[in-house]
C-alpha atoms as a PDB file:
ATOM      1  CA  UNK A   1       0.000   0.000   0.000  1.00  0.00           C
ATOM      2  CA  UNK A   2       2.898   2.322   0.821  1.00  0.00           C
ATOM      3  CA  UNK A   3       4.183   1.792  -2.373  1.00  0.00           C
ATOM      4  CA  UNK A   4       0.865   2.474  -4.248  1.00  0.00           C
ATOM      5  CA  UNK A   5       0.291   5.780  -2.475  1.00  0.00           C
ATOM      6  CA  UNK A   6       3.866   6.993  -3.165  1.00  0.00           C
ATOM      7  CA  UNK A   7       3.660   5.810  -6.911  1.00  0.00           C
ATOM      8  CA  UNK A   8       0.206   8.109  -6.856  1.00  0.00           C
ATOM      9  CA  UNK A   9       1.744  11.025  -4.795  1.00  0.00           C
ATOM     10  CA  UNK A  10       4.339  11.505  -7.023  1.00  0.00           C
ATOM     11  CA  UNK A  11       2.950  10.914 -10.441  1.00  0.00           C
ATOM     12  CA  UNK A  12      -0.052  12.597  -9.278  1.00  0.00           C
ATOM     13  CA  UNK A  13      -2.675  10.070 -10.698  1.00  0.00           C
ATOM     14  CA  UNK A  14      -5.461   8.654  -9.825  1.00  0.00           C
ATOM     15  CA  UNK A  15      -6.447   4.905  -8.691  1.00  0.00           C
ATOM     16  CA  UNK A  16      -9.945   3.465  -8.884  1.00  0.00           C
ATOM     17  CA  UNK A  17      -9.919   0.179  -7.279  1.00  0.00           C
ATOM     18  CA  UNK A  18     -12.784  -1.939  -8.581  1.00  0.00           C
ATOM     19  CA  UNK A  19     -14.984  -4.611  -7.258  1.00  0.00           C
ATOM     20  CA  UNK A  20     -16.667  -7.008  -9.932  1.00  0.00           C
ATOM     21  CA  UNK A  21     -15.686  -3.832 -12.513  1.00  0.00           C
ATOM     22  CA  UNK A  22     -17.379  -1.945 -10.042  1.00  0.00           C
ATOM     23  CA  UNK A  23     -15.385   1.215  -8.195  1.00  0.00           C
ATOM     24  CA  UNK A  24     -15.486   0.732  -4.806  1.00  0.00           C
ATOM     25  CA  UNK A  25     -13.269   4.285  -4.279  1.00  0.00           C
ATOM     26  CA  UNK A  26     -10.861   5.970  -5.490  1.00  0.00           C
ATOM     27  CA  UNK A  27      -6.936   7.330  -4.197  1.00  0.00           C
ATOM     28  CA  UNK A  28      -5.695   9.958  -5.039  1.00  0.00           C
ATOM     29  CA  UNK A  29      -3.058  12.930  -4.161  1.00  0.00           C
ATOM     30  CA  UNK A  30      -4.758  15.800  -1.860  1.00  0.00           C
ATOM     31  CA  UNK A  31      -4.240  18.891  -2.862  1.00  0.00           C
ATOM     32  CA  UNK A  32      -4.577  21.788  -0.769  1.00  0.00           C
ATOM     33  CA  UNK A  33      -7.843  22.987  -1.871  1.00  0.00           C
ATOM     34  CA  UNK A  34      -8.694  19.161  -0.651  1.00  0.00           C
ATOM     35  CA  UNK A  35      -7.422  19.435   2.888  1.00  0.00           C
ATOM     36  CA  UNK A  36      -8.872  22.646   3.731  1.00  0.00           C
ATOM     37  CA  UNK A  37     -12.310  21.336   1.918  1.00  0.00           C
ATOM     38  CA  UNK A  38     -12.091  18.322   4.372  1.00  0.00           C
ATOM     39  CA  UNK A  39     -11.040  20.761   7.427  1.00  0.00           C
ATOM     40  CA  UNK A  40     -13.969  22.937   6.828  1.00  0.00           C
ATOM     41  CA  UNK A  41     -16.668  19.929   6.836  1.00  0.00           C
ATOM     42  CA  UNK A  42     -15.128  18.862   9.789  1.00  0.00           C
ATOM     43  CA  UNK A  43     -15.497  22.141  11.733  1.00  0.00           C
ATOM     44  CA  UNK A  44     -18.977  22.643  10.591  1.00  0.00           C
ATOM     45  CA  UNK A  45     -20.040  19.518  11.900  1.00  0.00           C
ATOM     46  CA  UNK A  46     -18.294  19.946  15.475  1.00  0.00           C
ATOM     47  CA  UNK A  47     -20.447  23.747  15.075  1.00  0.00           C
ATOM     48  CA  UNK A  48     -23.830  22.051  14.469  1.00  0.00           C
ATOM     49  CA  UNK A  49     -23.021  19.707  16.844  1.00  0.00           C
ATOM     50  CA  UNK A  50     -22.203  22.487  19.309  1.00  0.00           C
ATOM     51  CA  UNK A  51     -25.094  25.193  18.548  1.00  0.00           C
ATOM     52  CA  UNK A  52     -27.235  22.360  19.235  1.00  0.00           C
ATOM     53  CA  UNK A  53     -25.810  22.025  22.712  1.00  0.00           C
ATOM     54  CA  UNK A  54     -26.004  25.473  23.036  1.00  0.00           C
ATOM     55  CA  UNK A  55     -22.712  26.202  22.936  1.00  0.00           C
ATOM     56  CA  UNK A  56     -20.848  29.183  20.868  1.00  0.00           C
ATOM     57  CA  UNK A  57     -17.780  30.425  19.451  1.00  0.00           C
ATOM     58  CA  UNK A  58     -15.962  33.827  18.848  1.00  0.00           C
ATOM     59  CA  UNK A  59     -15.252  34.785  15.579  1.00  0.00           C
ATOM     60  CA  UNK A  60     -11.683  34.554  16.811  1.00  0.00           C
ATOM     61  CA  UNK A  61     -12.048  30.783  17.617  1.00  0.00           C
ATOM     62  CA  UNK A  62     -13.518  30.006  14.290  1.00  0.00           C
ATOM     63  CA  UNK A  63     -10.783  31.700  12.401  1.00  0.00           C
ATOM     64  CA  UNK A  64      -8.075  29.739  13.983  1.00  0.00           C
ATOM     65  CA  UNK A  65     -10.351  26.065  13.565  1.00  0.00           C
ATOM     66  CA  UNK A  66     -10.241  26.737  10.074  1.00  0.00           C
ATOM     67  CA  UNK A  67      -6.093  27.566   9.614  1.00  0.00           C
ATOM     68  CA  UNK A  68      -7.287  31.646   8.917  1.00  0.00           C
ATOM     69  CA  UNK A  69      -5.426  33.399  11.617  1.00  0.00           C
END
């Protein structure tokens, strides 16, 4: 697996791996757009999850969740 991820990290292709000629998923190289994408869904989940507890954050707090500080 190592070896598969470097191989697609440096090439920067895509696999799809298949089940019955079926994809199952697919690996690939994140790019940065992709982490911050992921961080963001994240962090809006912990928020719902906290509004609905009643809880709240500064604008402060949310800035440095989200990497914008």
């Amino acid at each position: 697996m190592a070896q598969i991820t470097q191989r697609s990290s440096k090439k920067k292709e895509r696999l799809i791996v298949l089940r019955k000629n079926e994809p199952l998923f697919e690996l690939r190289p994140l790019s940065g757009k992709d982490v911050f994408e992921n961080r963001l869904l994240v962090n809006l989940k912990v928020a719902e999850v906290d509004a609905k507890k009643g809880k709240s954050s500064s604008l402060v707090d949310v800035a440095q969740r989200l990497g914008l500080d």
